[in-house]
Protein backbone atom coordinates (compact mmCIF):
# COMPACT_ATOMS: atom_id res chain seq x y z
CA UNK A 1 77.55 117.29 98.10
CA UNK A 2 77.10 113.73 97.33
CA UNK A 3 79.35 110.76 98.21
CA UNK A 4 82.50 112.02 100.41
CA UNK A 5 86.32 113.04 100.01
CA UNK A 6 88.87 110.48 99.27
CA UNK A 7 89.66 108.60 102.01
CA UNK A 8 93.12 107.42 103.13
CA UNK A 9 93.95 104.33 105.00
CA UNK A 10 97.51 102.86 106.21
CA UNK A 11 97.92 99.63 107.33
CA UNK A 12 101.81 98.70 107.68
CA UNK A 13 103.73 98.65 104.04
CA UNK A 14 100.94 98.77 102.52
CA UNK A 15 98.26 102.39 102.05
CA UNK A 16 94.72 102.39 99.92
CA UNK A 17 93.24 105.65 98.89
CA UNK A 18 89.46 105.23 97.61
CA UNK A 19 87.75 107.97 95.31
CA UNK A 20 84.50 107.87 97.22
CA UNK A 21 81.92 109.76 95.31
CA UNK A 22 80.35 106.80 93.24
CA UNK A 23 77.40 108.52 92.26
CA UNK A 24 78.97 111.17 90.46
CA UNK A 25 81.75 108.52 88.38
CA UNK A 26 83.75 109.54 91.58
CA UNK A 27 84.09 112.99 89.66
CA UNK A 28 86.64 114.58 91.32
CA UNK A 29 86.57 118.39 93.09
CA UNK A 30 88.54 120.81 94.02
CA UNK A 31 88.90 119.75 97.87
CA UNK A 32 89.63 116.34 96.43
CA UNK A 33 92.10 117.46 94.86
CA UNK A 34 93.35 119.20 97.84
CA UNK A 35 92.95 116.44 100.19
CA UNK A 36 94.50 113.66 97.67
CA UNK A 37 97.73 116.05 97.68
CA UNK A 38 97.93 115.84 101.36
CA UNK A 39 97.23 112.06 101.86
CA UNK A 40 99.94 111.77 99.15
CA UNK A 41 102.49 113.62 101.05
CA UNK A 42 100.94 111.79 104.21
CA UNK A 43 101.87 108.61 103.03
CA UNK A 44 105.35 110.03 100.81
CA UNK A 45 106.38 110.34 104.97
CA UNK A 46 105.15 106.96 106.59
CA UNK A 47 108.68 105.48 105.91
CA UNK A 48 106.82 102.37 106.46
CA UNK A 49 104.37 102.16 103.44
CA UNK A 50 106.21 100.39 100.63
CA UNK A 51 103.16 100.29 97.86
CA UNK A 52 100.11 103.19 97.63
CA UNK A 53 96.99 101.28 96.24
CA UNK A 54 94.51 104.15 94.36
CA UNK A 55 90.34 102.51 93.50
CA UNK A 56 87.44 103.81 93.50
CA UNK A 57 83.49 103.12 94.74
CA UNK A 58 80.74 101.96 92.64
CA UNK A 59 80.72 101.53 89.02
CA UNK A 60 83.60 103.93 88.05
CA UNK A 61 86.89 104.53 88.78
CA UNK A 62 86.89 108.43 88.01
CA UNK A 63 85.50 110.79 85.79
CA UNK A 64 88.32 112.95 86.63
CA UNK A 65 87.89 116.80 88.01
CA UNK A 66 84.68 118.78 87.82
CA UNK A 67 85.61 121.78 85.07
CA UNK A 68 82.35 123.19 86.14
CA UNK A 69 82.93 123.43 89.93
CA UNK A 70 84.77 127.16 90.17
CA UNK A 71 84.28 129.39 86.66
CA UNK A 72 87.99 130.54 86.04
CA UNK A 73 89.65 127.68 87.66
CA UNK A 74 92.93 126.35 85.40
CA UNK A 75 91.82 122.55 86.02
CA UNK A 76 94.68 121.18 84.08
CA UNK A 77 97.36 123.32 86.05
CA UNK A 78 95.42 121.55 89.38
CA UNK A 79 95.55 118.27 87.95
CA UNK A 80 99.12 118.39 86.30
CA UNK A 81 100.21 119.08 89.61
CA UNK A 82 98.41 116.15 91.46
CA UNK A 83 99.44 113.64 88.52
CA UNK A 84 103.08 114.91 88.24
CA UNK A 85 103.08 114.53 92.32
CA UNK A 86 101.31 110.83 92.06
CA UNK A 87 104.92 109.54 89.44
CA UNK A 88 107.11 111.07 92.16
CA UNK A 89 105.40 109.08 95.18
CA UNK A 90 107.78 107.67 97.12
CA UNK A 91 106.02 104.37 97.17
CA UNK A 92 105.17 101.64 94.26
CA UNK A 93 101.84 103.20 93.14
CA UNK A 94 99.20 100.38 91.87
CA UNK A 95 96.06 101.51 90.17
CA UNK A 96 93.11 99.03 90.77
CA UNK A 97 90.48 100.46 87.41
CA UNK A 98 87.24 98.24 87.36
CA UNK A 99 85.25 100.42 85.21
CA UNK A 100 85.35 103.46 83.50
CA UNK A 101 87.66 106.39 83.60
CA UNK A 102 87.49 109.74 82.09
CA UNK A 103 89.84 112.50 81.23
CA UNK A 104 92.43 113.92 83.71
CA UNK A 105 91.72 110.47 85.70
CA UNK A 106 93.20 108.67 82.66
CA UNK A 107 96.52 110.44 83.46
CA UNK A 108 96.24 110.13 86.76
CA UNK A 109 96.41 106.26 86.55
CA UNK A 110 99.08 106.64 83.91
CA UNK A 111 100.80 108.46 86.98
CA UNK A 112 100.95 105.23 88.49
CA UNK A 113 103.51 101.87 88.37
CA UNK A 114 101.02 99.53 87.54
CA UNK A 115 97.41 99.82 86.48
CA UNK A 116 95.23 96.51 86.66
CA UNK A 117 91.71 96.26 85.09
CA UNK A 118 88.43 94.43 84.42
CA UNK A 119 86.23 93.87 81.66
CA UNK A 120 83.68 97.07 82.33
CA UNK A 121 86.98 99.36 82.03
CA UNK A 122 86.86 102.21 79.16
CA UNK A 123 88.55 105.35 78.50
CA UNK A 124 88.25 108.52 76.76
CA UNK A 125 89.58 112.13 77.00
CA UNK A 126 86.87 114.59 76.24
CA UNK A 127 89.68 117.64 75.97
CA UNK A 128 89.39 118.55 72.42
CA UNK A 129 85.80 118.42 71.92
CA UNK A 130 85.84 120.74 74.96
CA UNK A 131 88.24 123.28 73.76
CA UNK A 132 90.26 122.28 76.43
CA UNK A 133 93.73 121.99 75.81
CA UNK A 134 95.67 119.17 77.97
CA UNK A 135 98.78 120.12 79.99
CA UNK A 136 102.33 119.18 79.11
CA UNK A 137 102.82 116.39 82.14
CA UNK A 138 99.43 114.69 80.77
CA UNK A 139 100.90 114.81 77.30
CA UNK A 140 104.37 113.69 78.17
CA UNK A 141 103.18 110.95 80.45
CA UNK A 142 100.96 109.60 77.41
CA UNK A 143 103.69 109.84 74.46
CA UNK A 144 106.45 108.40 77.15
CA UNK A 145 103.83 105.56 78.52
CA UNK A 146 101.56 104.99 75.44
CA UNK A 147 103.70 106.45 72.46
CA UNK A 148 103.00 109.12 70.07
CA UNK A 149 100.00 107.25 68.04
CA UNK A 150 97.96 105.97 70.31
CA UNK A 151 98.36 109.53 72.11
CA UNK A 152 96.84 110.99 69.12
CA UNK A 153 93.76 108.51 69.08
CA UNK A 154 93.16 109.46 72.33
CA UNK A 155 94.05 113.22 73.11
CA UNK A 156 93.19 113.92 69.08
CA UNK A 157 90.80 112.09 67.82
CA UNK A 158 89.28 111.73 70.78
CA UNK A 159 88.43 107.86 70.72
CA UNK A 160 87.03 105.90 73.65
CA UNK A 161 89.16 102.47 74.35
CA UNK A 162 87.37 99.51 75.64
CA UNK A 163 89.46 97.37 78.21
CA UNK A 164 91.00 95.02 75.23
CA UNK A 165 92.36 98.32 74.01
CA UNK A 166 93.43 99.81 77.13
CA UNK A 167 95.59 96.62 77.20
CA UNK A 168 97.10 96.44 74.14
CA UNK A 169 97.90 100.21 73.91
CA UNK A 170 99.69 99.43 77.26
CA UNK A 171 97.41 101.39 79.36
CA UNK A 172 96.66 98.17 81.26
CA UNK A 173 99.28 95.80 82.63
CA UNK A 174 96.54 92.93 83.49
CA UNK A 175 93.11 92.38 82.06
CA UNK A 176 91.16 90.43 84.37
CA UNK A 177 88.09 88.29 83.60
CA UNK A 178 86.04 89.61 86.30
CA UNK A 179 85.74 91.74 89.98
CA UNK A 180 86.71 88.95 91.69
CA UNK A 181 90.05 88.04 89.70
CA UNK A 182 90.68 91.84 89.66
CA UNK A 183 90.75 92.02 93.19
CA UNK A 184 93.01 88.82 93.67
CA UNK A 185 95.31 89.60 90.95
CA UNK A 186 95.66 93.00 92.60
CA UNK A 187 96.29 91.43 96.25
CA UNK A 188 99.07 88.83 93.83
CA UNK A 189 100.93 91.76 93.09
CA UNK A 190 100.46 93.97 95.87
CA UNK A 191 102.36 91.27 98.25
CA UNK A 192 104.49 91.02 95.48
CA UNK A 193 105.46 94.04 95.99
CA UNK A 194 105.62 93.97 99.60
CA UNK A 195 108.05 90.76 99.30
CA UNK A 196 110.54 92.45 97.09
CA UNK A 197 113.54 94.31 99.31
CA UNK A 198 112.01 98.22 99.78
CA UNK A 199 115.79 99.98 99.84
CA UNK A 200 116.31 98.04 95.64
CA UNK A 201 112.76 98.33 94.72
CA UNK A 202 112.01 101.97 95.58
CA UNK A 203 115.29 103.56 94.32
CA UNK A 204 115.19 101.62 91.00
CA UNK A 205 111.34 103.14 91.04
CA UNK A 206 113.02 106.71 91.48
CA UNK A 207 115.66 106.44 88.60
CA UNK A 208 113.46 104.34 85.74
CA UNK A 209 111.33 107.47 86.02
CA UNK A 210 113.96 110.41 85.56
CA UNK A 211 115.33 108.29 82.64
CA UNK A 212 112.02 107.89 81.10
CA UNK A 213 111.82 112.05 81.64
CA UNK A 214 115.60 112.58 80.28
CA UNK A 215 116.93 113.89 83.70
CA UNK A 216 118.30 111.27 85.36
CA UNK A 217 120.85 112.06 88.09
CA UNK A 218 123.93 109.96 87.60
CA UNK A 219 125.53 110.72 90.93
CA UNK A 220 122.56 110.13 92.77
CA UNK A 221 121.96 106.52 91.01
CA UNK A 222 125.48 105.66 91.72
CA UNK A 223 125.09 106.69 95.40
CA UNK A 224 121.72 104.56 95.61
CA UNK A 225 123.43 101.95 93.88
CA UNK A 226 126.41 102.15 96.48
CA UNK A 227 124.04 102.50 99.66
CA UNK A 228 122.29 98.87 98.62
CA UNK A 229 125.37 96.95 97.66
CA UNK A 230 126.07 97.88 101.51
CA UNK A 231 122.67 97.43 103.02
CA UNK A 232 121.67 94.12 105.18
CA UNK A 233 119.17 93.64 102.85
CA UNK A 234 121.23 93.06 100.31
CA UNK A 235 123.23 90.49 102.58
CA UNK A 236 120.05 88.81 103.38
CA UNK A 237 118.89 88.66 99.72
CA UNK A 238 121.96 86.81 99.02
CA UNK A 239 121.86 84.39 102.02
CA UNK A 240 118.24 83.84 101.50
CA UNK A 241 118.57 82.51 97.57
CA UNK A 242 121.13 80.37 98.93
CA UNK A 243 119.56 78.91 101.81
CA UNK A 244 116.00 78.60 99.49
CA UNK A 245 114.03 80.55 101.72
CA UNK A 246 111.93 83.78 101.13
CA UNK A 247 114.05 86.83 102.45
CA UNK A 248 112.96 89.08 105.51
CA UNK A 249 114.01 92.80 104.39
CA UNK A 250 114.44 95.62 106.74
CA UNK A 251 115.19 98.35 104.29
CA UNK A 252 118.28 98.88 106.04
């Protein structure tokens, strides 16, 4: 098979997973699929990694999982359940998208916090021209992320977005000029991230996404909200702005 499984690597706070199959759009199969599950819940239990940064080799980012790989196989139910997994990572999840990506892929970067992009990015979802029908997280995630129009254009009508669009539908959080602003605009707001105080940042992750899904736990926000207004790194936070120096968090 050409070009290899994803591959994971952790380096402190901060974990990269690259789609590695650039010669086939980093098309995605079912051991990927497999293996990207299990890096996930490899890195959900490094208590150390803060953000999870998802690229890809070559000229695409991914042209999402190979329908024609195993007649019989439900390829949404495989991918709904990688995506869905993806917007419950424990970590800040940071898609890096320097060219194009193609059906489930597209949901599987709306799966993340923050998608960045360059000029050679498109999209398009090829479901209904396949007579495939996409899965309720996919649509959810593009309504709740996208909203109900632009949902249409895509899942519906089945247009292809250039990387102007992709940023004005919201799809895109930054449009960079080029590969070499994409990748320092990413590294901007991956130590960003890193910077901010892990215990605040994470949980506040956690709850904007159950209210954006209607099931947000009130007791359990209150308790998060309780733990932090005790933690050190809240005390730090505090002495830090005063003193005008950057904060050193714990997450304790």
């Amino acid at each position: 098979m050409t070009g290899q499984a994803p591959l994971l690597q952790i380096d402190g706070h901060l974990a990269r997973i690259t789609l590695r199959r650039p010669h086939l759009a980093n098309r995605l199969e079912i051991e990927d699929l497999r293996t990207l599950q299990a890096q996930l819940e490899q890195v959900n239990q490094a208590a150390a990694v803060r953000v999870l940064l998802l690229s890809g080799e070559g000229r695409y980012f991914c042209s999402g999982f190979n329908i024609a790989a195993v007649p019989g196989v439900d390829a949404g139910a495989l991918f709904e359940a990688l995506a869905d997994a993806w917007e419950a990572a424990r970590p800040i999840t940071v898609a890096k998208i320097h060219g194009g990506l193609y059906g489930g892929a597209t949901d599987l970067a709306l799966a993340c916090d923050f998608r960045l992009g360059g000029p050679a990015c498109e999209m398009f979802v090829p479901a209904a021209r396949l007579g495939l029908h996409f899965y309720r997280g996919g649509l959810q995630r593009y309504v709740s992320r996208l909203g109900l129009q632009w949902a249409k254009r895509v899942l519906l009508a089945g247009a292809t977005l250039d990387a102007k669009q992709m940023l004005s539908c919201g799809f895109l959080d930054q449009l960079l000029s080029g590969g070499a602003e994409l990748d320092a605009a990413t590294d901007a707001l991956v130590a960003d991230l890193l910077a901010m105080a892990p215990l605040a940042l994470l949980g506040m992750k956690k709850h904007l996404n159950a209210i954006a899904r209607g099931a947000l736990d009130a007791a359990a926000l209150q308790a998060d909200i309780h733990h932090v207004n005790l933690s050190q790194d809240l005390a730090e936070g505090v002495a830090a702005w005063q003193d005008k120096r950057p904060p050193h968090f714990v997450g304790r």
